[in-house]
C-alpha atoms as a PDB file:
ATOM      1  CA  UNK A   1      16.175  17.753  31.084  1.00  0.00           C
ATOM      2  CA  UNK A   2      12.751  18.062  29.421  1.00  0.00           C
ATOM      3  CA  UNK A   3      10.379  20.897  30.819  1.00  0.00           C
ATOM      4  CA  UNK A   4       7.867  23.112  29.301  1.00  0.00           C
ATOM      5  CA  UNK A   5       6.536  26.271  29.213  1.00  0.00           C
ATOM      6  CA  UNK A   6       4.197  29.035  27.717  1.00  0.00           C
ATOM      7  CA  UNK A   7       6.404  30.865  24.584  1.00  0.00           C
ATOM      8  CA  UNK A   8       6.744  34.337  24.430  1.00  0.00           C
ATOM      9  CA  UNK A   9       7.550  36.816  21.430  1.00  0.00           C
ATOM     10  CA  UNK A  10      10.844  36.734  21.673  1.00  0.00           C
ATOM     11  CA  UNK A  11      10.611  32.529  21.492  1.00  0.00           C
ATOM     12  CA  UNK A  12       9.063  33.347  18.177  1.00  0.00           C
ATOM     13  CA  UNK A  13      12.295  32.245  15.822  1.00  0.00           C
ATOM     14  CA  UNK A  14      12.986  29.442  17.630  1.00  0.00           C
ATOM     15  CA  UNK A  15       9.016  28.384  16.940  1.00  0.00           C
ATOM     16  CA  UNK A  16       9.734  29.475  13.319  1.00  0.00           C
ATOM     17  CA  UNK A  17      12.585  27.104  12.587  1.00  0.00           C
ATOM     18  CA  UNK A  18      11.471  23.787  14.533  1.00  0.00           C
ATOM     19  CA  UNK A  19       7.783  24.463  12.370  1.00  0.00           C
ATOM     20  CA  UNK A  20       9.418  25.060   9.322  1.00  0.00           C
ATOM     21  CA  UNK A  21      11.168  21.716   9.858  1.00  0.00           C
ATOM     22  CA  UNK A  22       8.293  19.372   9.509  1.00  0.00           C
ATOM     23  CA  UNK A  23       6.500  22.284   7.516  1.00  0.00           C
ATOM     24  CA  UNK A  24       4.027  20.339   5.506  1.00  0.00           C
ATOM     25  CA  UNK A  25       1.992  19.216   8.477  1.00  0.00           C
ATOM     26  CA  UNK A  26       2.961  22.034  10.587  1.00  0.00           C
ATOM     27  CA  UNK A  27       1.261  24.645   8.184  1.00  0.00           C
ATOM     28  CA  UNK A  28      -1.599  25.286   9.693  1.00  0.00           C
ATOM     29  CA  UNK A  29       0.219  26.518  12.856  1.00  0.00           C
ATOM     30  CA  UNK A  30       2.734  28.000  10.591  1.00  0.00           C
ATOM     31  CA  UNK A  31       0.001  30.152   8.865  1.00  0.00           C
ATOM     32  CA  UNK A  32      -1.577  30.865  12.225  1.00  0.00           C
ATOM     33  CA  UNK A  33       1.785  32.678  13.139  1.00  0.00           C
ATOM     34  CA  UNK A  34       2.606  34.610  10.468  1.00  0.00           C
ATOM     35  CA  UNK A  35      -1.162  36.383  10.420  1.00  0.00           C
ATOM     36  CA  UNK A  36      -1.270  36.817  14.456  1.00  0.00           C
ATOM     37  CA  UNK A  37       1.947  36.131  16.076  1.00  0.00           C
ATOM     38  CA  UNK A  38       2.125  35.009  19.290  1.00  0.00           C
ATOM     39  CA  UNK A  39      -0.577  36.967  20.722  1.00  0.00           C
ATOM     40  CA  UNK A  40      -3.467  35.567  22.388  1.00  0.00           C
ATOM     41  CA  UNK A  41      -6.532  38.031  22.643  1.00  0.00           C
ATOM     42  CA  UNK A  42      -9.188  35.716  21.379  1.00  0.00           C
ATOM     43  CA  UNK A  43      -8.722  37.160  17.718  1.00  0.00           C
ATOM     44  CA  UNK A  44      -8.951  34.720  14.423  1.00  0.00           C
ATOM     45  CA  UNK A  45      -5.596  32.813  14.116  1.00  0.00           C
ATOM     46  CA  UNK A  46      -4.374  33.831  17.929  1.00  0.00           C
ATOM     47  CA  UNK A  47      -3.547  31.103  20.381  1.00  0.00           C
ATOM     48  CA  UNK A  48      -1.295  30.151  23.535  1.00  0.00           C
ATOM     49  CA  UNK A  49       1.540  28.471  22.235  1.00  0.00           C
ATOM     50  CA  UNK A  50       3.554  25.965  24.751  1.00  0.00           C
ATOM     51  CA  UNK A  51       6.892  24.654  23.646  1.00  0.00           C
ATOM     52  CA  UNK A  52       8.497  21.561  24.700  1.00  0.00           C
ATOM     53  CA  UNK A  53      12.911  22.288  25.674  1.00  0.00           C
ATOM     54  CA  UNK A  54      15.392  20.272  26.026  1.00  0.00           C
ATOM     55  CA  UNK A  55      18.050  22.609  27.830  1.00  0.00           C
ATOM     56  CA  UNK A  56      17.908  25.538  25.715  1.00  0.00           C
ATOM     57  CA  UNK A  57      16.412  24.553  22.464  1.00  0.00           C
ATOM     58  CA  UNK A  58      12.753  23.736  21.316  1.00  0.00           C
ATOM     59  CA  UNK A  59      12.074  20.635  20.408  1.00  0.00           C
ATOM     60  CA  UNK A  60       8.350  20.411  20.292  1.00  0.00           C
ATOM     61  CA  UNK A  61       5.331  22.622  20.704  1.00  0.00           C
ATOM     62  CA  UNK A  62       1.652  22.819  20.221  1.00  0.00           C
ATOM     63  CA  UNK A  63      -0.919  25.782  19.978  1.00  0.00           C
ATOM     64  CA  UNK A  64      -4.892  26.197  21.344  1.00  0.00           C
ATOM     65  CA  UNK A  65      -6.084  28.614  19.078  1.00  0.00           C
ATOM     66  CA  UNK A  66      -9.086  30.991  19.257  1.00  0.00           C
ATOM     67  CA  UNK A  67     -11.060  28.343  17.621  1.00  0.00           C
ATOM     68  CA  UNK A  68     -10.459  25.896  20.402  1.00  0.00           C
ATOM     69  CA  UNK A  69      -8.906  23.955  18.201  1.00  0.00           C
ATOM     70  CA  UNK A  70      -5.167  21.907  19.666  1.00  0.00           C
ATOM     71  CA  UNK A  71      -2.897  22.073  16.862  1.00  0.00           C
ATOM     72  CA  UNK A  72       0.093  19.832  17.698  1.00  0.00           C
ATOM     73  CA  UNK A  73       4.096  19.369  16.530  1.00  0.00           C
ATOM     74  CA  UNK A  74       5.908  17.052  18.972  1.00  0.00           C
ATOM     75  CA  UNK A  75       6.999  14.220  19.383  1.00  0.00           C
ATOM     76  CA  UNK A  76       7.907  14.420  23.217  1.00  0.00           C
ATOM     77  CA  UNK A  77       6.543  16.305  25.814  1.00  0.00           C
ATOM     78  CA  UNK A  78       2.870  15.877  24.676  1.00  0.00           C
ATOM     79  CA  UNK A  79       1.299  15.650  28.061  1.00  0.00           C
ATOM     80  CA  UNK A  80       3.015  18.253  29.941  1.00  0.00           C
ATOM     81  CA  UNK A  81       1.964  20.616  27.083  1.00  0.00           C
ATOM     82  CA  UNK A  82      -1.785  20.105  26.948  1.00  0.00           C
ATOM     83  CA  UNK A  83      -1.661  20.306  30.732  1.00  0.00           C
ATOM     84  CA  UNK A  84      -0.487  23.749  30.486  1.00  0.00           C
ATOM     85  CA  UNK A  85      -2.899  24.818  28.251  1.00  0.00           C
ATOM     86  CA  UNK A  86      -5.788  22.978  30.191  1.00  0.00           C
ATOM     87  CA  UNK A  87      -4.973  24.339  33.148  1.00  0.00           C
ATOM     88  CA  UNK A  88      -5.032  28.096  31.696  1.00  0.00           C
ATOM     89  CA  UNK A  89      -8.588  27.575  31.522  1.00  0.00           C
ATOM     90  CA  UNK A  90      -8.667  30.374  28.362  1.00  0.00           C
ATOM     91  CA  UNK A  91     -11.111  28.146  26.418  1.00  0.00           C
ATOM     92  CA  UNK A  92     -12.484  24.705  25.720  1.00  0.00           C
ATOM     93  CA  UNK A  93     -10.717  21.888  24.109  1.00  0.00           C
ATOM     94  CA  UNK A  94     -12.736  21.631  20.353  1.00  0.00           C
ATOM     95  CA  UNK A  95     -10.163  19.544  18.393  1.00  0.00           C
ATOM     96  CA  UNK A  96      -6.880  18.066  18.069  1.00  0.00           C
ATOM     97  CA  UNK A  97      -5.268  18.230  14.554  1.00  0.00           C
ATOM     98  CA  UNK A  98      -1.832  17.062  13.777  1.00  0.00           C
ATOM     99  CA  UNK A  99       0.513  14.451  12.606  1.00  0.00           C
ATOM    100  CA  UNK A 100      -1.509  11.106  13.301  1.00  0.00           C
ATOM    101  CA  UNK A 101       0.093   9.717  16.092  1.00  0.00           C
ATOM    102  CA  UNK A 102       0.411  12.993  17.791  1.00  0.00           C
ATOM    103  CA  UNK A 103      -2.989  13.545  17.459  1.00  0.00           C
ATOM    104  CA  UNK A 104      -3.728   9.900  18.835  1.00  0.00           C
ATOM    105  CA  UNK A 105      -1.231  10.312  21.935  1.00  0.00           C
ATOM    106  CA  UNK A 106      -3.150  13.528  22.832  1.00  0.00           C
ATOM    107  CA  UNK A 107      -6.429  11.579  22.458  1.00  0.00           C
ATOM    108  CA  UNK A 108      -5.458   9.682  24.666  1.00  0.00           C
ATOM    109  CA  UNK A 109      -4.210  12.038  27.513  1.00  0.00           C
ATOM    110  CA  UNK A 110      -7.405  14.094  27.034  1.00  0.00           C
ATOM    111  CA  UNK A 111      -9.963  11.345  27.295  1.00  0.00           C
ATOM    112  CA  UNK A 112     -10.142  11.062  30.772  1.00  0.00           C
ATOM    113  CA  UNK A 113     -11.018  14.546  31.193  1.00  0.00           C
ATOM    114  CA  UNK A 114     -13.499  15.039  27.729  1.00  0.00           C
ATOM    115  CA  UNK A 115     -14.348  11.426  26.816  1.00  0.00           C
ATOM    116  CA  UNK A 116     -14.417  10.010  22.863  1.00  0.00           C
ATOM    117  CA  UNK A 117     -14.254  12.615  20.425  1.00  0.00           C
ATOM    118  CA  UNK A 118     -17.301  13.100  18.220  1.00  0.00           C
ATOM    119  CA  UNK A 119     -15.389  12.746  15.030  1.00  0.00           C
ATOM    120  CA  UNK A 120     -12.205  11.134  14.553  1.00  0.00           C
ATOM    121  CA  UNK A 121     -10.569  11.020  11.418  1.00  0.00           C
ATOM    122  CA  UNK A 122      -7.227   9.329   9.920  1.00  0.00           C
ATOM    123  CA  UNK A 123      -6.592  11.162   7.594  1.00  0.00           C
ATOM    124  CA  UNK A 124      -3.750  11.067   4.587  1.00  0.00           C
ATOM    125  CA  UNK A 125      -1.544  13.846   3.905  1.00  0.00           C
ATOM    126  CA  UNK A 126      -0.805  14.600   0.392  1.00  0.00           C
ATOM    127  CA  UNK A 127       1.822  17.698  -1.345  1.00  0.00           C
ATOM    128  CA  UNK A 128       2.458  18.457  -5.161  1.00  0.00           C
ATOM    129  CA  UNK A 129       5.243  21.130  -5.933  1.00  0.00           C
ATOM    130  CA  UNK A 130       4.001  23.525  -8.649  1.00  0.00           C
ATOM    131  CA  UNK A 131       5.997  22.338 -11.654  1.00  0.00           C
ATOM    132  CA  UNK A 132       4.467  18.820 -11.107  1.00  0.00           C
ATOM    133  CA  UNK A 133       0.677  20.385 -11.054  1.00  0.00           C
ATOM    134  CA  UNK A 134      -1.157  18.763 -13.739  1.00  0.00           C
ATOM    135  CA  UNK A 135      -4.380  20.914 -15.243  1.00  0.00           C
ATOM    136  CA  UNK A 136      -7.388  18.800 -15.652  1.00  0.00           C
ATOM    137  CA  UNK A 137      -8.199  18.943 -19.611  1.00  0.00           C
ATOM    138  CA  UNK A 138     -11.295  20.679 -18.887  1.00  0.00           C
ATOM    139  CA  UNK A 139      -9.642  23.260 -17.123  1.00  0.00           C
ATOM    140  CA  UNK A 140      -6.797  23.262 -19.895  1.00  0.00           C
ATOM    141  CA  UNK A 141      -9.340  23.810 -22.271  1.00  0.00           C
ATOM    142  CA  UNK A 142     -11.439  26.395 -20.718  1.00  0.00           C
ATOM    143  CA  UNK A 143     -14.435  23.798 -20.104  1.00  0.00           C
ATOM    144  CA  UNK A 144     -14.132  24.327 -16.441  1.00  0.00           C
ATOM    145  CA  UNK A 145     -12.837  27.806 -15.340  1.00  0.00           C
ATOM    146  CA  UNK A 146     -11.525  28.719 -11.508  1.00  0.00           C
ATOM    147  CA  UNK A 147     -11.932  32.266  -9.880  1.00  0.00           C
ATOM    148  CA  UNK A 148     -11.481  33.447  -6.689  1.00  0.00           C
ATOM    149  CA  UNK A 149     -15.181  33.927  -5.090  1.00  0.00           C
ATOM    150  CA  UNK A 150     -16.386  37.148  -4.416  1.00  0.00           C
ATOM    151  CA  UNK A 151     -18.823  38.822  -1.764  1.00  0.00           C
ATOM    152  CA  UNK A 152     -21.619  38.021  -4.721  1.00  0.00           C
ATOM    153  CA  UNK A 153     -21.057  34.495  -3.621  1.00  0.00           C
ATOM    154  CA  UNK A 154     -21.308  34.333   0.173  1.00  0.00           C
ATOM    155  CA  UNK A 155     -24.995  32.967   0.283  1.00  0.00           C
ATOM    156  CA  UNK A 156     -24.014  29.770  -2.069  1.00  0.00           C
ATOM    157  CA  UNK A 157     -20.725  29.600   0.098  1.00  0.00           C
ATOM    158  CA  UNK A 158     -22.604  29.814   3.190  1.00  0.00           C
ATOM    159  CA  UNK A 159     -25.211  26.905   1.843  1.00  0.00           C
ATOM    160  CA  UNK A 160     -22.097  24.699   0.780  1.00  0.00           C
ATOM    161  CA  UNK A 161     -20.050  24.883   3.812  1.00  0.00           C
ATOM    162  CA  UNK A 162     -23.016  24.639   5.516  1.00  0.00           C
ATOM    163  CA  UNK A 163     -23.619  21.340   3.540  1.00  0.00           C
ATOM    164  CA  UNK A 164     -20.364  20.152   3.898  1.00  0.00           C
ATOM    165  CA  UNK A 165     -19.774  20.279   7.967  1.00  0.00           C
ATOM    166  CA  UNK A 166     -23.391  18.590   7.642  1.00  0.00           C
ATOM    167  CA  UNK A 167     -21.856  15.712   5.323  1.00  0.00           C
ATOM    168  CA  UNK A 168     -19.014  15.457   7.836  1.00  0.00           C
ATOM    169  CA  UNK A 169     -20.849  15.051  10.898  1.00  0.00           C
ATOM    170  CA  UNK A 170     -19.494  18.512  12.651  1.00  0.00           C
ATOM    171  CA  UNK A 171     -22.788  20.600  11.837  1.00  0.00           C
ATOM    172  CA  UNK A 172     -26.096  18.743  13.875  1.00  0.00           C
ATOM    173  CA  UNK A 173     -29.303  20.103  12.713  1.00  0.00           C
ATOM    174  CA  UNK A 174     -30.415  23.171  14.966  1.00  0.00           C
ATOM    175  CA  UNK A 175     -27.415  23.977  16.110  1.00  0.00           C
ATOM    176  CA  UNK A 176     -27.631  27.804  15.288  1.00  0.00           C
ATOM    177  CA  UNK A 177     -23.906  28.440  16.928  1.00  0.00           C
ATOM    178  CA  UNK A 178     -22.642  26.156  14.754  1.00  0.00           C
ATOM    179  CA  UNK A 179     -23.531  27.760  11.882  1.00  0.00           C
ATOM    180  CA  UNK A 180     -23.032  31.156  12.961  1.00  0.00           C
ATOM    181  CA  UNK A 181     -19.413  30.091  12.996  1.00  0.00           C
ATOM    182  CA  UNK A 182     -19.240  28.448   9.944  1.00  0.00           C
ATOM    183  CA  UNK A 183     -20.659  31.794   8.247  1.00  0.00           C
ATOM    184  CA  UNK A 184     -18.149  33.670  10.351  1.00  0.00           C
ATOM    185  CA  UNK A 185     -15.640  31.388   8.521  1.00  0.00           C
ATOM    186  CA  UNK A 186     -16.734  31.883   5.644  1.00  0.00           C
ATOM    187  CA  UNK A 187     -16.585  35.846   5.728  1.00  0.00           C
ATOM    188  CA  UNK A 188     -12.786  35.345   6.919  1.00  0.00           C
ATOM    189  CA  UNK A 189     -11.808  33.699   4.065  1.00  0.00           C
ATOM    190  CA  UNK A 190     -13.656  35.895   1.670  1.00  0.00           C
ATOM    191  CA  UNK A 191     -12.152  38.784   2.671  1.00  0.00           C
ATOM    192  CA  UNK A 192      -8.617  37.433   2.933  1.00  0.00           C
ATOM    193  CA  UNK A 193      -9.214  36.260  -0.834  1.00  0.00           C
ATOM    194  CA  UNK A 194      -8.741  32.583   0.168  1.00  0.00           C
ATOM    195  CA  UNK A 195     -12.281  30.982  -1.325  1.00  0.00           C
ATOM    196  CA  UNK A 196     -12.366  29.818  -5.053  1.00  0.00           C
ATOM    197  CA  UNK A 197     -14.754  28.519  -7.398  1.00  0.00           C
ATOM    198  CA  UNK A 198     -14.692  26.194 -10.348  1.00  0.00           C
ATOM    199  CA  UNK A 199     -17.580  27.094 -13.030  1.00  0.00           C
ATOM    200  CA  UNK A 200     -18.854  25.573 -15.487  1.00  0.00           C
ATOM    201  CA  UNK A 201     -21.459  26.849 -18.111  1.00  0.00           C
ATOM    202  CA  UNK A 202     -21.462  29.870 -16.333  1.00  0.00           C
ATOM    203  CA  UNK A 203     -22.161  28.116 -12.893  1.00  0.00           C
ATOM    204  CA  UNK A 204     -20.571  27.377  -9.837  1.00  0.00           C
ATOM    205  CA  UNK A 205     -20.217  23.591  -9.876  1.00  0.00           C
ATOM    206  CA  UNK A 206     -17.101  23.105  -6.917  1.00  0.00           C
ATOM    207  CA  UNK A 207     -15.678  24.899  -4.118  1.00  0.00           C
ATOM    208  CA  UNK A 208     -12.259  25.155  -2.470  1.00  0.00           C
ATOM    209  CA  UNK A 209     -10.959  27.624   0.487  1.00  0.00           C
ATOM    210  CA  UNK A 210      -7.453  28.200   1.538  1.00  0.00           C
ATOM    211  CA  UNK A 211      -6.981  27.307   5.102  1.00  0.00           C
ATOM    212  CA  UNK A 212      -2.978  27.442   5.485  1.00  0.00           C
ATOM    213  CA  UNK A 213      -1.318  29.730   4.022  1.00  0.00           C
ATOM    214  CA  UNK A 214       2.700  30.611   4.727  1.00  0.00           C
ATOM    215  CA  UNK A 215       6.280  30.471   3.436  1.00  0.00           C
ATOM    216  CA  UNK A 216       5.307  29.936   0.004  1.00  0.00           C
ATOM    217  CA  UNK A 217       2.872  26.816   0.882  1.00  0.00           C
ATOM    218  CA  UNK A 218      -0.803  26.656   0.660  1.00  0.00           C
ATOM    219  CA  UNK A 219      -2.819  24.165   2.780  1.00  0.00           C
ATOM    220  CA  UNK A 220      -6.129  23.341   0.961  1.00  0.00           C
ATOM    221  CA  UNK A 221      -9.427  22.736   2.514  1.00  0.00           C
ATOM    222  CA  UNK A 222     -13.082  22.725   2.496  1.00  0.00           C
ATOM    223  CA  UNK A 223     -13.226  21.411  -0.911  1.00  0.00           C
ATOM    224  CA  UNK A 224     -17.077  20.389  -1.998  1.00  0.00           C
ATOM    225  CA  UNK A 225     -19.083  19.518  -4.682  1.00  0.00           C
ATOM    226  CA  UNK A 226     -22.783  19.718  -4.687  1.00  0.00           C
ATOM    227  CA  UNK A 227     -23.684  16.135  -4.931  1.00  0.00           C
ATOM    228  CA  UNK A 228     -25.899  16.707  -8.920  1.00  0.00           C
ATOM    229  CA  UNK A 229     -22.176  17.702  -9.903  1.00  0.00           C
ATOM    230  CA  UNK A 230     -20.335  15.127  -8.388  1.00  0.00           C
ATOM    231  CA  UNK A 231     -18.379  12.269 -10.637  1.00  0.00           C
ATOM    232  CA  UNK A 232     -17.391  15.370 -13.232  1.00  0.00           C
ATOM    233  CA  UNK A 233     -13.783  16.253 -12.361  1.00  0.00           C
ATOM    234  CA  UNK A 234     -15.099  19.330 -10.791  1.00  0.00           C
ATOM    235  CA  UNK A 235     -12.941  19.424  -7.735  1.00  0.00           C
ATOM    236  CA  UNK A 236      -9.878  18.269  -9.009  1.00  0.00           C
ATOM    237  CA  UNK A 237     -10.555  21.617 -11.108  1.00  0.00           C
ATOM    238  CA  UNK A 238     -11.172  24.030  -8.689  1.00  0.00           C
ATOM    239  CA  UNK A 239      -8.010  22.669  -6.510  1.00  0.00           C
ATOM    240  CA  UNK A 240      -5.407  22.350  -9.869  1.00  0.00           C
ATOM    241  CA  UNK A 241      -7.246  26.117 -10.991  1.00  0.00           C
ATOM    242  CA  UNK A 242      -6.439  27.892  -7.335  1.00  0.00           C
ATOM    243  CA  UNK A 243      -2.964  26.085  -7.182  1.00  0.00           C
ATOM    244  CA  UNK A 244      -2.476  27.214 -10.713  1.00  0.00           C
ATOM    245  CA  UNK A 245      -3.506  30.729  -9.956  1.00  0.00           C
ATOM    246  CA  UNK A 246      -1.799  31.046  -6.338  1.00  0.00           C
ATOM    247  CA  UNK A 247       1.766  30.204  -8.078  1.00  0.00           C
ATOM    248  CA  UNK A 248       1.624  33.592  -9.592  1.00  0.00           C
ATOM    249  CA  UNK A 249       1.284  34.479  -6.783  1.00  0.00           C
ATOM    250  CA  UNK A 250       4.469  33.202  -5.295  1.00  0.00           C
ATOM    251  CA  UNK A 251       3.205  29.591  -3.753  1.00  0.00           C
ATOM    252  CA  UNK A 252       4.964  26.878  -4.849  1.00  0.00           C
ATOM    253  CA  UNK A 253       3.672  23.934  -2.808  1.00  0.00           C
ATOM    254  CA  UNK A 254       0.268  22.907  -2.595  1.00  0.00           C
ATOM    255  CA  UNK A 255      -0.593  20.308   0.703  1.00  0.00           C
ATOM    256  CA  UNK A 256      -4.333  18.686   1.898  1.00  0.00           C
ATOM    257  CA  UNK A 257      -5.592  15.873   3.882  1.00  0.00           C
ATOM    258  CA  UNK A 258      -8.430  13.443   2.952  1.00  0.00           C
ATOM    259  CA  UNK A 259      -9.853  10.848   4.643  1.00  0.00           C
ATOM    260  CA  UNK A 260      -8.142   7.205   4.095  1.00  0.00           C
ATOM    261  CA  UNK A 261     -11.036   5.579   3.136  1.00  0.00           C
ATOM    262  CA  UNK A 262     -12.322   8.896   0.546  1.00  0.00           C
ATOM    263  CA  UNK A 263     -10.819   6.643  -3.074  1.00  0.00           C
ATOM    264  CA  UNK A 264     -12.374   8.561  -5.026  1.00  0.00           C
ATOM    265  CA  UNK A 265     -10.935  11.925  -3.488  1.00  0.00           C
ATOM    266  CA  UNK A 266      -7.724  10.205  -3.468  1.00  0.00           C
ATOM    267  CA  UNK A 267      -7.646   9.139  -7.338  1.00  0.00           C
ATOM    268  CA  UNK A 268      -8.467  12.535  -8.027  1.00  0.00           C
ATOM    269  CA  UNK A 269      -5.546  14.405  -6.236  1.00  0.00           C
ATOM    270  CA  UNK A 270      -3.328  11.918  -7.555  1.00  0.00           C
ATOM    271  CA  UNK A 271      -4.445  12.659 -10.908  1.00  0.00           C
ATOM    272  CA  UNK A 272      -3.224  16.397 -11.096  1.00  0.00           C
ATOM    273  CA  UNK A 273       0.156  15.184  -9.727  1.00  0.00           C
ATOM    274  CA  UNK A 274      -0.690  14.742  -5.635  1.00  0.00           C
ATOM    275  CA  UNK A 275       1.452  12.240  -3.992  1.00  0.00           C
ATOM    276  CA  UNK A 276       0.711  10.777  -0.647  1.00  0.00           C
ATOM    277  CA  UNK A 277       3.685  11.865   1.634  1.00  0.00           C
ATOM    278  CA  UNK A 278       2.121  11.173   5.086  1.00  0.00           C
ATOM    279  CA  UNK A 279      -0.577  10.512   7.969  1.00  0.00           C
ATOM    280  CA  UNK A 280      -2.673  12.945   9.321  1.00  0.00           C
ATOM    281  CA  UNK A 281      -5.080  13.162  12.350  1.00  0.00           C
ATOM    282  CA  UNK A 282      -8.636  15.360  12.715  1.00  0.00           C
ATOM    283  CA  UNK A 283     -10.492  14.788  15.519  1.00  0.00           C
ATOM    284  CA  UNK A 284     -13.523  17.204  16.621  1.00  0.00           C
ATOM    285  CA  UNK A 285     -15.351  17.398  20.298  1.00  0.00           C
END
């Protein structure tokens, strides 16, 4: 019989192996566990993880992380999950992300308590191993060069991701908290290494940040161009030049998600050897 419950440390291999089993869209939770465990203090990557059983063995689960955000891998047991976490009261619902129709089942079983999301996103999930990467010539050629960003950069970084939550509709004008996060964000990633830049002339023309990070696969995220450098191959640079870099560095897997309707974003992943292996879900409260 199905039942559910809140795991506990010593659940933590049985989490491991079900997550590592769908691992490409399970990485963000993935990554969350192998920085923080399964503690739950209200520290970056921490959250309440409730797994769904069947007798003795896990065979679903989903996370509320310090971020608020639901991150969900099941594909039973949905509802009884998020009422456990609801009911904990430990911190507001702020997104769902997941596989799509996981993310659209929980949609559904939240809406009667938060309404419509304010974003909702289908999303498609793409993956390139490393020995398909393909450089962009101006990258090849040293054109374009890629470097992880430094503490020098945190004001432009700032600006960008600043720009970029503003682009997608998740950063409304005068919302100071909002951006106090983002900037939080921001300084996370910087220090953790996970932020890179693609130059050009000497500039910073492209971003890209890390957000997933475990078992020798890296999730990418919060890729942006400044819109006067758009059109130039400047983010297919700065993704192919941190995937490039991060395989010395023993990852050998690259995975992101971009919106279904985002062709151009599309053509340009596909174009350094990308291939579309999935649906993925994004919605924001």
């Amino acid at each position: 019989m199905l039942h559910t419950r809140i795991l506990k440390s010593d659940d933590r291999p049985a989490l491991e192996r079900h997550l590592t089993g769908t691992a490409d869209t399970a990485l963000l939770m993935l990554s969350n566990l192998a920085v923080a465990g399964l503690d739950d203090d209200g520290l970056p990557h921490q959250g309440t993880y409730v797994g769904a059983f069947d007798g003795e063995d896990l065979v679903g689960c989903l996370g509320h992380f310090w971020n608020g955000n639901v991150l969900v891998q099941s594909e039973i047991g949905i509802s009884h999950m998020l009422g456990h976490v609801v009911s904990l009261g430990k911190r507001k619902v702020a997104g769902v992300l997941g596989p799509l129709a996981q993310v659209e089942e929980s949609l559904a079983i939240l809406r009667p308590r938060l309404g419509l999301p304010r974003i909702a996103e289908f999303e498609l999930l793409f993956a390139v191993d490393r020995e398909h990467l393909a450089l962009p010539p101006q990258l090849a050629k040293g054109d374009v060069t890629c470097r992880r960003a430094t503490q020098a950069d945190r004001a432009l970084l700032c600006q960008w991701r600043h720009d970029a939550l503003r682009h997608d509709g998740r950063l409304r004008e005068g919302d100071g908290e909002a951006a106090k996060r983002a900037d939080a964000e921001i300084d996370e990633l910087l220090a953790d290494g996970r932020v890179w830049l693609a130059e050009s002339g000497g500039a910073p023309v492209s971003m890209a940040t890390i957000i997933g990070l475990a078992g020798g696969r890296a999730m990418i995220g919060g890729v942006w161009t400044p819109e006067g450098q758009r059109n130039q191959g400047f983010a297919r640079s700065v993704v192919a030049g941190a995937l490039d870099a991060l395989g010395r560095e023993g990852v050998s897997r690259g995975v992101l998600f971009t919106g279904r309707a985002n062709e151009a974003a599309q053509a340009a992943y596909k174009a350094i050897g990308f291939e579309r292996i999935g649906r993925y879900g994004r919605a924001h409260f």
